[in-house]
N, C-alpha and C. Protein backbone atom coordinates (compact mmCIF):
# COMPACT_ATOMS: atom_id res chain seq x y z
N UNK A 1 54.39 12.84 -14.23
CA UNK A 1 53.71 12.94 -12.95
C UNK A 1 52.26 13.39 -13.14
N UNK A 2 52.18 14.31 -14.18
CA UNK A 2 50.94 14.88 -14.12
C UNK A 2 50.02 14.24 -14.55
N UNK A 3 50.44 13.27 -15.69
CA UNK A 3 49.74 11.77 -16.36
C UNK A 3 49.01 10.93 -15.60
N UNK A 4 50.11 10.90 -14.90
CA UNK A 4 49.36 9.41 -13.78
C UNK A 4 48.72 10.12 -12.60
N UNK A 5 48.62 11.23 -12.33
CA UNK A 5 47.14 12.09 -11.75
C UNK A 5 46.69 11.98 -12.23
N UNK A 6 45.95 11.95 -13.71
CA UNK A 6 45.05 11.94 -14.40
C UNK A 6 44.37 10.03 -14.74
N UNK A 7 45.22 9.49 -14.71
CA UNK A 7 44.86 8.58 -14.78
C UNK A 7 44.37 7.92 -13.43
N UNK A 8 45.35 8.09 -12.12
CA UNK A 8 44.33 8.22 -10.79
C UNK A 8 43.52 8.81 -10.98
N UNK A 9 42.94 9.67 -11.19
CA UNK A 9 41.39 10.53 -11.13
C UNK A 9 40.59 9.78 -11.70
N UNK A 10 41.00 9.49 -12.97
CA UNK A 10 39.97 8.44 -14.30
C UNK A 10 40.06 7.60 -13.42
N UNK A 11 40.30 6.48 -12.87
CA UNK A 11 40.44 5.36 -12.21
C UNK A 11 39.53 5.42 -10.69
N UNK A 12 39.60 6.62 -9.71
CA UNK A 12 38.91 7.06 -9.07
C UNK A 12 37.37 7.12 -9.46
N UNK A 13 37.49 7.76 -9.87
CA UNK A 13 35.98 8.11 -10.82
C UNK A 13 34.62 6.97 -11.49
N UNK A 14 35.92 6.72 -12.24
CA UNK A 14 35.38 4.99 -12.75
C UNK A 14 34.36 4.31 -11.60
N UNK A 15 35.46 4.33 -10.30
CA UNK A 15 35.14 3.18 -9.75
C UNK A 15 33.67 3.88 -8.25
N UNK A 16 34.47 5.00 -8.22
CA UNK A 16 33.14 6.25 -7.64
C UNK A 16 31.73 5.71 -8.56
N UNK A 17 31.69 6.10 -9.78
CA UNK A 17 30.24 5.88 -10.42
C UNK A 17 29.65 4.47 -10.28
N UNK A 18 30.83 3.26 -10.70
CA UNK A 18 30.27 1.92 -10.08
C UNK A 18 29.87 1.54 -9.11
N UNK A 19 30.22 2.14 -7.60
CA UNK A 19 29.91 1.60 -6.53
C UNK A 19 28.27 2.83 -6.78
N UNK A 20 28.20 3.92 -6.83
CA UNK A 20 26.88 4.54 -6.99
C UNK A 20 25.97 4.13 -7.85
N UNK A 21 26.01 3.49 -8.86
CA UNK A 21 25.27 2.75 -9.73
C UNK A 21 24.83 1.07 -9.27
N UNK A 22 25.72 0.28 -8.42
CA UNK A 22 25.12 -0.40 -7.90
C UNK A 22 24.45 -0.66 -6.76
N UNK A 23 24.93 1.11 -5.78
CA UNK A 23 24.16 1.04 -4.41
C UNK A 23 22.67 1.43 -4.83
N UNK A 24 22.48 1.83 -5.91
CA UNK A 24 21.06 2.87 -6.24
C UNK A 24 20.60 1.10 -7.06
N UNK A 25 21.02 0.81 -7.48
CA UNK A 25 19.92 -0.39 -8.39
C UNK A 25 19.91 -1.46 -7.12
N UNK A 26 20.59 -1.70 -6.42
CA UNK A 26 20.13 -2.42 -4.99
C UNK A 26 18.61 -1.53 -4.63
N UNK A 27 18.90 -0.31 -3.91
CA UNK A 27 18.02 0.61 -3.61
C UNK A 27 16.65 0.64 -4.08
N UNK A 28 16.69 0.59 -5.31
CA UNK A 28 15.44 0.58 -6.61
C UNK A 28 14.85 -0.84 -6.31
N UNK A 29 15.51 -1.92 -5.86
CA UNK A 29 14.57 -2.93 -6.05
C UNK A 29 14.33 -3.33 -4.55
N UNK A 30 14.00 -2.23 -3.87
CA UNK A 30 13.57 -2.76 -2.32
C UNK A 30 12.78 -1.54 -2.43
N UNK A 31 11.27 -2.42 -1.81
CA UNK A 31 10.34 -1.11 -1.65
C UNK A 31 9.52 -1.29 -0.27
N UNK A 32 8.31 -0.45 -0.11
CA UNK A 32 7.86 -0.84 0.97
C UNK A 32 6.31 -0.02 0.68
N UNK A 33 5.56 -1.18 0.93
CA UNK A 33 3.94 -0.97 0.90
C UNK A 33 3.76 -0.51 1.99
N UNK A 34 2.95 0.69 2.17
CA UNK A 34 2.31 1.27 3.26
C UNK A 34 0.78 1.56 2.86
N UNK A 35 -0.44 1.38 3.85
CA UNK A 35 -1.41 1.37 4.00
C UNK A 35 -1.78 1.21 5.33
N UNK A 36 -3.53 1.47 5.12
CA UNK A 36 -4.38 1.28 6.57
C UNK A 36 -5.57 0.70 6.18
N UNK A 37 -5.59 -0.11 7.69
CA UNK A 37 -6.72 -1.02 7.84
C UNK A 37 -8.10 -0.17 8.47
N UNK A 38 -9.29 0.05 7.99
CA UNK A 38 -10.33 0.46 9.15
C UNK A 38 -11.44 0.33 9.57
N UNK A 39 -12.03 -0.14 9.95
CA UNK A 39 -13.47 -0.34 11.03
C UNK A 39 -14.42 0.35 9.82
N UNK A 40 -14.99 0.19 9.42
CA UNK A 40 -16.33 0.86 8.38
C UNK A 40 -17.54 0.54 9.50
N UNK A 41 -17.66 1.69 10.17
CA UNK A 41 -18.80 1.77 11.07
C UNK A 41 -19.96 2.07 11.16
N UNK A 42 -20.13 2.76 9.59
CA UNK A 42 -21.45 3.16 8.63
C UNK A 42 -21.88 2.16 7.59
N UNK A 43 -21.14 0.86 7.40
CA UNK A 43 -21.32 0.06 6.42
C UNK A 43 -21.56 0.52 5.23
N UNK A 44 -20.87 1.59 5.16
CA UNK A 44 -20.57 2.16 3.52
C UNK A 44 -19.88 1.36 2.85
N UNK A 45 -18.61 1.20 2.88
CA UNK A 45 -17.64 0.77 2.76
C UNK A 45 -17.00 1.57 1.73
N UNK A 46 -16.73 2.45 2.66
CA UNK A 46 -15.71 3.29 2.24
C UNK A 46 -15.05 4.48 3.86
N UNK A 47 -14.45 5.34 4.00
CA UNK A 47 -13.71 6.08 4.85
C UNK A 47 -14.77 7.30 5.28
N UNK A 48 -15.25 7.60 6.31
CA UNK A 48 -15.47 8.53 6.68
C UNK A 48 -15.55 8.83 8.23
N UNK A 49 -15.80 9.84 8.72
CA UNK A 49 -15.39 10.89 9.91
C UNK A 49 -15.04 10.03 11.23
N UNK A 50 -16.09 8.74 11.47
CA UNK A 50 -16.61 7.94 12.11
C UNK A 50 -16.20 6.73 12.62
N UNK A 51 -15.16 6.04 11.12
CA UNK A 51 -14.65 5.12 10.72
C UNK A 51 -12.88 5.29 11.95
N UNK A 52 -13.21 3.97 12.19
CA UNK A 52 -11.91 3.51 13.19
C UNK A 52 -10.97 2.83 12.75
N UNK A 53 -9.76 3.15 13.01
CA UNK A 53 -8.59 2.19 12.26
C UNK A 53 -8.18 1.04 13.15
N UNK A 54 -7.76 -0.03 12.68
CA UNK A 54 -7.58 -1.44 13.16
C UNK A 54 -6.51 -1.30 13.76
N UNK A 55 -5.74 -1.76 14.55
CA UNK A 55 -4.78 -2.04 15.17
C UNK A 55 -4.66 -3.99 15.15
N UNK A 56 -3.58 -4.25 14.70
CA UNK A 56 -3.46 -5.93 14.72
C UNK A 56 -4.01 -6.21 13.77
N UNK A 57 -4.56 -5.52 12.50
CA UNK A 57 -5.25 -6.51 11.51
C UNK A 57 -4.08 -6.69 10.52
N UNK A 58 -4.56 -7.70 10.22
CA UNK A 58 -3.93 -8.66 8.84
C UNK A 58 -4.00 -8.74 7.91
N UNK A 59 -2.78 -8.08 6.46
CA UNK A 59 -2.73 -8.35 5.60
C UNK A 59 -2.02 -9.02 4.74
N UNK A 60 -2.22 -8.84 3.58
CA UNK A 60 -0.99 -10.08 2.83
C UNK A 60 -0.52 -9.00 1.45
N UNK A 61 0.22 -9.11 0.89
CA UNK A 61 0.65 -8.59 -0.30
C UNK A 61 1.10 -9.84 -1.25
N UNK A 62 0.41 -9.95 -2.88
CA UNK A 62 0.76 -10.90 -3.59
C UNK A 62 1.11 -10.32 -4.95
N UNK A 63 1.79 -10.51 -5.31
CA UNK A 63 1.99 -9.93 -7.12
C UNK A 63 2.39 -11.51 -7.68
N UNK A 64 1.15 -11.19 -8.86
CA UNK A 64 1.39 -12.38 -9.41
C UNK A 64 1.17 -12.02 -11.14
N UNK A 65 1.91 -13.18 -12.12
CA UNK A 65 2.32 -12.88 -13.34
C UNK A 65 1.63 -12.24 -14.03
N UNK A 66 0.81 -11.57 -14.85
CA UNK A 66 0.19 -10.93 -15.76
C UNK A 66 -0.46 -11.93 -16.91
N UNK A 67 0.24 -13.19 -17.08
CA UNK A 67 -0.51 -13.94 -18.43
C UNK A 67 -0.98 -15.22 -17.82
N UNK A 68 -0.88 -15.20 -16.24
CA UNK A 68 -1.22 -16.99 -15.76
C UNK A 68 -1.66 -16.58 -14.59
N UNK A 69 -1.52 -15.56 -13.98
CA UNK A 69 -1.67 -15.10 -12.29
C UNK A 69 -0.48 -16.50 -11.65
N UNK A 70 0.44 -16.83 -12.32
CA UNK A 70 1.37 -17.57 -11.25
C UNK A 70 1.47 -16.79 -10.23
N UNK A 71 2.15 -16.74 -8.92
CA UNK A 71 2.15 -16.47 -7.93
C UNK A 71 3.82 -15.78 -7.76
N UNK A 72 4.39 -15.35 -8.01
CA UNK A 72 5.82 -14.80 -7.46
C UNK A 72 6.58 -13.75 -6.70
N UNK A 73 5.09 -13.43 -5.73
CA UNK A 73 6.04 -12.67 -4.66
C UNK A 73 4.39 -12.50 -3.71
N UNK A 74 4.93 -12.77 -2.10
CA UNK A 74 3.81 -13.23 -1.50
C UNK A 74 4.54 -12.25 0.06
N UNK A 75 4.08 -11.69 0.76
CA UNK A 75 4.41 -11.63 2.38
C UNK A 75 3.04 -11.00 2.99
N UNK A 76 2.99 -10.92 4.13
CA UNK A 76 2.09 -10.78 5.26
C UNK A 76 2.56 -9.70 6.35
N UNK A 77 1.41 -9.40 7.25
CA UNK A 77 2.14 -8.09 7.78
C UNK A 77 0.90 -7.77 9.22
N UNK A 78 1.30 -6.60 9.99
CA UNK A 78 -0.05 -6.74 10.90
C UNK A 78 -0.15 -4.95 10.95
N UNK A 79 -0.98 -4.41 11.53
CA UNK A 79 -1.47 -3.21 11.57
C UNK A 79 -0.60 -2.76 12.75
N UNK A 80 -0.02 -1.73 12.88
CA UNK A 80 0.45 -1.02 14.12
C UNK A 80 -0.83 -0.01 14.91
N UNK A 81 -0.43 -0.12 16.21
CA UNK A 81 -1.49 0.79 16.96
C UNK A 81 -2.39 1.87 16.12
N UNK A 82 -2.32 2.47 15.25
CA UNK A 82 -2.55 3.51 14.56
C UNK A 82 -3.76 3.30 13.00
N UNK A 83 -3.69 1.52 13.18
CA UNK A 83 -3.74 0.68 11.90
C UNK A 83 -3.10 0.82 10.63
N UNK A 84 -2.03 1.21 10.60
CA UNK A 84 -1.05 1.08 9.75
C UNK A 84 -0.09 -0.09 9.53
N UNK A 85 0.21 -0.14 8.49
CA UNK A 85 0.64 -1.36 8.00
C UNK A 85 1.95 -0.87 7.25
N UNK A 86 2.94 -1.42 7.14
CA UNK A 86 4.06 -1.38 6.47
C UNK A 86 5.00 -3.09 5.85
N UNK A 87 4.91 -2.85 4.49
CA UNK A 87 5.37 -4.45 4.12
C UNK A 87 6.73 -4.12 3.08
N UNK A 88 7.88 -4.93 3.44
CA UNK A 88 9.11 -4.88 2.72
C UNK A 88 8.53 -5.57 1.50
N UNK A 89 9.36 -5.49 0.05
CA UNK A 89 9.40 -5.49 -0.89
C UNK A 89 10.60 -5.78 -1.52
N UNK A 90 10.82 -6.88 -1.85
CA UNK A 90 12.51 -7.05 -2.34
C UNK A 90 12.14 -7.30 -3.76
N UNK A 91 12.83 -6.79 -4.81
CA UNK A 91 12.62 -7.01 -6.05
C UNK A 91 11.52 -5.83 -6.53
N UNK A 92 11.81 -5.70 -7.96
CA UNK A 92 11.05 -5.13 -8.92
C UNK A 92 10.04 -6.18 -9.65
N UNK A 93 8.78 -5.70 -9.55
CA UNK A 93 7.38 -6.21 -10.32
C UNK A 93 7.17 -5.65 -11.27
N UNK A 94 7.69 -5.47 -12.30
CA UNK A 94 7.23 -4.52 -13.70
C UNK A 94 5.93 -5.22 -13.87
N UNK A 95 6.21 -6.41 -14.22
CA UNK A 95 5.61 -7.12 -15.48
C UNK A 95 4.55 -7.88 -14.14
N UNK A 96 3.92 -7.50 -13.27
CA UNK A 96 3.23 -8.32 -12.52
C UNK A 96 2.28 -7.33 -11.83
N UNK A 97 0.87 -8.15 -11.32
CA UNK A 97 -0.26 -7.27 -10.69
C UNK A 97 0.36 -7.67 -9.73
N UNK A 98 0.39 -6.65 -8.69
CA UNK A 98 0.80 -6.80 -6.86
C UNK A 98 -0.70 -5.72 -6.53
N UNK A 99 -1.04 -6.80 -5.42
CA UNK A 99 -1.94 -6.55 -4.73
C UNK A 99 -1.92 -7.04 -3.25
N UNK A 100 -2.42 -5.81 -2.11
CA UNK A 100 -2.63 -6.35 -0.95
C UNK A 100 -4.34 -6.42 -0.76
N UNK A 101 -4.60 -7.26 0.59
CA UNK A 101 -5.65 -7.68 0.67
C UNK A 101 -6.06 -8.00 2.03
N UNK A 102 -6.91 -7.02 2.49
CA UNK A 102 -7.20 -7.31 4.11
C UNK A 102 -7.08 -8.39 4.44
N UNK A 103 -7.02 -9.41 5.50
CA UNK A 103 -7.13 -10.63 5.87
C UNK A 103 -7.72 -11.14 7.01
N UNK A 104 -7.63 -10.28 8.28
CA UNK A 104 -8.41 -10.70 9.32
C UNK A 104 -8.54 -9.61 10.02
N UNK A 105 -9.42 -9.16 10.90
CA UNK A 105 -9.70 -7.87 11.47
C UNK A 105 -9.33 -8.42 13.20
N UNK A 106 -9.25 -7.88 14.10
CA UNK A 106 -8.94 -7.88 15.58
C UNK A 106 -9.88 -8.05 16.35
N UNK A 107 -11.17 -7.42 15.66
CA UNK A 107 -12.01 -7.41 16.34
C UNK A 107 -13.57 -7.79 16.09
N UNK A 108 -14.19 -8.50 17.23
CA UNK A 108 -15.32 -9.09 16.85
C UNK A 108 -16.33 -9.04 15.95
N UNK A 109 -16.72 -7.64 16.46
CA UNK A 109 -17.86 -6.87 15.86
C UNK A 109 -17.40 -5.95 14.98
N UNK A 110 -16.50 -6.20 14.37
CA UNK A 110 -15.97 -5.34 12.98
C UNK A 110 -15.32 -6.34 12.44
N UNK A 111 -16.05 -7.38 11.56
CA UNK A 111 -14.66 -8.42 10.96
C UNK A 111 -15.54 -8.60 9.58
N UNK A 112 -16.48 -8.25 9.40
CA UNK A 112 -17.06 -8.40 8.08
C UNK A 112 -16.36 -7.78 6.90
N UNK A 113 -16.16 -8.94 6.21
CA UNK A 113 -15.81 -8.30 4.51
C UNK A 113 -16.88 -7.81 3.92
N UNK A 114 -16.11 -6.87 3.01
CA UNK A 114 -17.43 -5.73 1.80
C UNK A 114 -17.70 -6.73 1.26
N UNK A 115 -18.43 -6.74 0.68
CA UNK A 115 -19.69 -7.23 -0.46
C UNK A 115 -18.67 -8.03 -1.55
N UNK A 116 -18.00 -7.01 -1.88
CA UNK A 116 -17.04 -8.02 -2.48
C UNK A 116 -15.66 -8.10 -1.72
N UNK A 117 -15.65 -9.73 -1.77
CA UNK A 117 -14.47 -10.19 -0.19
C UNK A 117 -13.70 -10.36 -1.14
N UNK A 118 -12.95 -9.72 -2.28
CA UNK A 118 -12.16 -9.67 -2.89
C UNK A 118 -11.48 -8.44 -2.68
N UNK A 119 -11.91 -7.52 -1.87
CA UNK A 119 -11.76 -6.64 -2.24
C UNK A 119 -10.00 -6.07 -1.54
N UNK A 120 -9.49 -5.29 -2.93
CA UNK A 120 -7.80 -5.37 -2.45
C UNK A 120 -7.34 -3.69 -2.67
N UNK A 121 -5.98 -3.34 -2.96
CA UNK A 121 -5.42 -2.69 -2.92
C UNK A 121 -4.39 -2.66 -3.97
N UNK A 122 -4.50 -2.15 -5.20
CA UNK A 122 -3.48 -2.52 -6.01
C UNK A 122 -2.26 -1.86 -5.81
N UNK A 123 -1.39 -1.66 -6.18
CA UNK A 123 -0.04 -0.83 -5.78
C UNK A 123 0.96 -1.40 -7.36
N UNK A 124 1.82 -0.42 -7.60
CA UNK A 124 2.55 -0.44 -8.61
C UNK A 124 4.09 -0.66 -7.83
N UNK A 125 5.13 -2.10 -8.46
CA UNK A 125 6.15 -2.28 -7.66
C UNK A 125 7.31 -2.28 -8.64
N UNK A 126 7.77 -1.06 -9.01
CA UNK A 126 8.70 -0.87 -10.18
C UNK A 126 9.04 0.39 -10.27
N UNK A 127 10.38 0.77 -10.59
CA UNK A 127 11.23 2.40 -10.47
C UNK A 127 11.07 2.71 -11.42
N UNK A 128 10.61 2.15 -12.58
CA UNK A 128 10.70 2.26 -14.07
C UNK A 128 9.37 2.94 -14.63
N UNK A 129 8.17 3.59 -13.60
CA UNK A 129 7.81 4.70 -13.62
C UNK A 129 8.00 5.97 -13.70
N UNK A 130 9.22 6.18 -13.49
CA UNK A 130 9.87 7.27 -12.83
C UNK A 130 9.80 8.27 -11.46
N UNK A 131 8.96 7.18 -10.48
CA UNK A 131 8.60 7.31 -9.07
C UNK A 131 9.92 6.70 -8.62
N UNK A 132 10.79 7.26 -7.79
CA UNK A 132 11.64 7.28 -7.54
C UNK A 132 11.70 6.74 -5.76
N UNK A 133 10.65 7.60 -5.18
CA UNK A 133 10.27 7.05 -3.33
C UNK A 133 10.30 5.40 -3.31
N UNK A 134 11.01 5.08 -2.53
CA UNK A 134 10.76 3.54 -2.08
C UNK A 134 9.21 3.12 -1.64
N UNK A 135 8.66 4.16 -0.94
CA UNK A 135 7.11 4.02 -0.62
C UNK A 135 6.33 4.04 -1.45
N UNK A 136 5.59 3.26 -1.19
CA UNK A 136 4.22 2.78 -2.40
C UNK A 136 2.96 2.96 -1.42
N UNK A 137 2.48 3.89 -1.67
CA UNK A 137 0.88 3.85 -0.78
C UNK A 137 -0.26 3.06 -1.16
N UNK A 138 -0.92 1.98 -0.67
CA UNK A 138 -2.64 1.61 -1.29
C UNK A 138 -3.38 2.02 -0.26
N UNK A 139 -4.76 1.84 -1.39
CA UNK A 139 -5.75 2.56 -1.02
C UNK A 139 -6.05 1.75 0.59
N UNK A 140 -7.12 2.17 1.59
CA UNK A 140 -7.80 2.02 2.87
C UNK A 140 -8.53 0.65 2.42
N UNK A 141 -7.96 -0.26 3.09
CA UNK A 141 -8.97 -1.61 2.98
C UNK A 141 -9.49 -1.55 4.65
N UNK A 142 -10.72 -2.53 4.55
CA UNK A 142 -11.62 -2.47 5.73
C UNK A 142 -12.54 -3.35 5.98
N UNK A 143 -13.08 -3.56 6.89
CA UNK A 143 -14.30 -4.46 7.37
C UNK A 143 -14.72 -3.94 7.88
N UNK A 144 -16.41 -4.49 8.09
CA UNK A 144 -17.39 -3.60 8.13
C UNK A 144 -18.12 -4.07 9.84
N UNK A 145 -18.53 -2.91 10.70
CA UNK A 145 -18.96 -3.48 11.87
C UNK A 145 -20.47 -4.06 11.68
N UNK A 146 -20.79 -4.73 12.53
CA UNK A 146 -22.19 -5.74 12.44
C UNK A 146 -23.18 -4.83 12.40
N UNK A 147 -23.35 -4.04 13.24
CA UNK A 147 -24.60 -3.07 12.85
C UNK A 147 -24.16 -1.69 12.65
N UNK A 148 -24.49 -0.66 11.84
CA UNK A 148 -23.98 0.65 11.73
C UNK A 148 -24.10 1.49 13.23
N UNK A 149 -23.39 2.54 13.77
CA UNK A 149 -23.73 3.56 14.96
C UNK A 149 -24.62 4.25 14.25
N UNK A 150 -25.28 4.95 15.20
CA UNK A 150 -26.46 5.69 15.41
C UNK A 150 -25.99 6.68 14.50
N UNK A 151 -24.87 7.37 14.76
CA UNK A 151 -24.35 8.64 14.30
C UNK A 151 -24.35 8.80 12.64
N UNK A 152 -24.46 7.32 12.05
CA UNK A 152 -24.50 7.67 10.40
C UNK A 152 -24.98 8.19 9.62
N UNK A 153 -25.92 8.42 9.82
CA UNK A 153 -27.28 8.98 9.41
C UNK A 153 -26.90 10.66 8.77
N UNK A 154 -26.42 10.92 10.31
CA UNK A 154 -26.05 12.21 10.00
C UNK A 154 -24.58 12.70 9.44
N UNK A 155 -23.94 12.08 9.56
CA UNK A 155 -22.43 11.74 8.78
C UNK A 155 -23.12 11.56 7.21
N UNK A 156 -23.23 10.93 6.79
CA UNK A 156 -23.83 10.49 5.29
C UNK A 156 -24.94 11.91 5.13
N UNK A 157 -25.51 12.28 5.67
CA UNK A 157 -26.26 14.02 5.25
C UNK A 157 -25.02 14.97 5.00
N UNK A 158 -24.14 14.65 5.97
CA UNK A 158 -23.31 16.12 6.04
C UNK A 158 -22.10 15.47 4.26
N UNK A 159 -21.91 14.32 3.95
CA UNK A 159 -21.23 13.80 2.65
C UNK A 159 -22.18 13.94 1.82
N UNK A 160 -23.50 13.93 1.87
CA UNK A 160 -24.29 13.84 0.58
C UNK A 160 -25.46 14.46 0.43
N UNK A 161 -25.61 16.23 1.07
CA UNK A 161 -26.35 16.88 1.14
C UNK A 161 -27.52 16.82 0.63
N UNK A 162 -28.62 16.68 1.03
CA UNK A 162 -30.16 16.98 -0.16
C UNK A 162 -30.11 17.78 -0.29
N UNK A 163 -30.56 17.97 -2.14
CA UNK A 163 -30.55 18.74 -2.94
C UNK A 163 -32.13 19.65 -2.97
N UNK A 164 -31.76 21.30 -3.00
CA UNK A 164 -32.57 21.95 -2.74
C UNK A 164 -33.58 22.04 -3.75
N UNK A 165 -34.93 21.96 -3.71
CA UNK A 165 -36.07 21.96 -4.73
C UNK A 165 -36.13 23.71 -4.99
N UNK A 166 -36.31 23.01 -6.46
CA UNK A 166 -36.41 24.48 -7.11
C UNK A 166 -37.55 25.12 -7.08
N UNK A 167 -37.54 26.33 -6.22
CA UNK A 167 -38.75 27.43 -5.91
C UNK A 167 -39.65 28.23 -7.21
């Protein structure tokens, strides 16, 4: 009697670690890109005090091969009220650059691409970092409004103080 408890338990067990070993490697290969879109209203192009986030803008996420840039994993996505963006991720990218990439802005007078209209968001799409979060953050992509506000001037003094002459 006491045998075949033991061998239910082993048998239990067994099959306990299998179903946890394949709910977690499901798990591991679904991720999710999060980022924000924003208004560059100083035509810096970059984030500061001033700068407005998009609501409805458009991006894309692409990871493609490392020795050909083939193309093997592609989706699209839109900004929530807040300009946030959130994109599912099925599969692991070890071996591949994944990059997102602004795509269209909402609004008129803020739809200009930076200088370089390449400009993306790289993100790493693999557990085999030992980053364990399903979330993957990239950096703030943006377009730039047609003419800067008044207010930059002094925004960009208060980021990049002049330097005091030596008495």
């Amino acid at each position: 009697m006491a045998r075949a408890l033991v061998v239910v338990a082993l048998i239990a067990t067994t099959i306990s670690l299998s179903l946890s070993s394949v709910l977690c490697s499901d798990a591991s290969e679904h991720f999710f890109v999060e980022g924000k879109v924003y208004c560059d209203t100083c035509r810096v192009q970059f984030v500061t005090r001033v700068s407005e986030y998009l609501p409805g803008a458009k991006v894309r996420l692409e990871c493609r091969q490392r020795n050909d840039s083939t193309l093997t994993y592609s989706t699209e996505g839109e900004t929530d009220k807040n300009g946030v963006y959130t994109l599912p991720v099925d599969g692991d990218h070890e071996e591949e650059i994944c990059e997102v990439k602004a795509l269209k802005s909402p609004r008129e007078d803020c739809n200009e691409h930076f200088a370089d209209y390449d400009q993306k968001a790289r993100v790493v799409l693999t557990d085999k970092t030992g980053v364990t979060n399903i979330a993957r953050y990239a950096s703030p992509l943006g377009f730039m409004k047609k003419e800067a506000l008044p207010v930059c001037a002094e925004v960009l003094k208060e980021l990049f103080p002049p330097e005091e002459e030596d008495a």
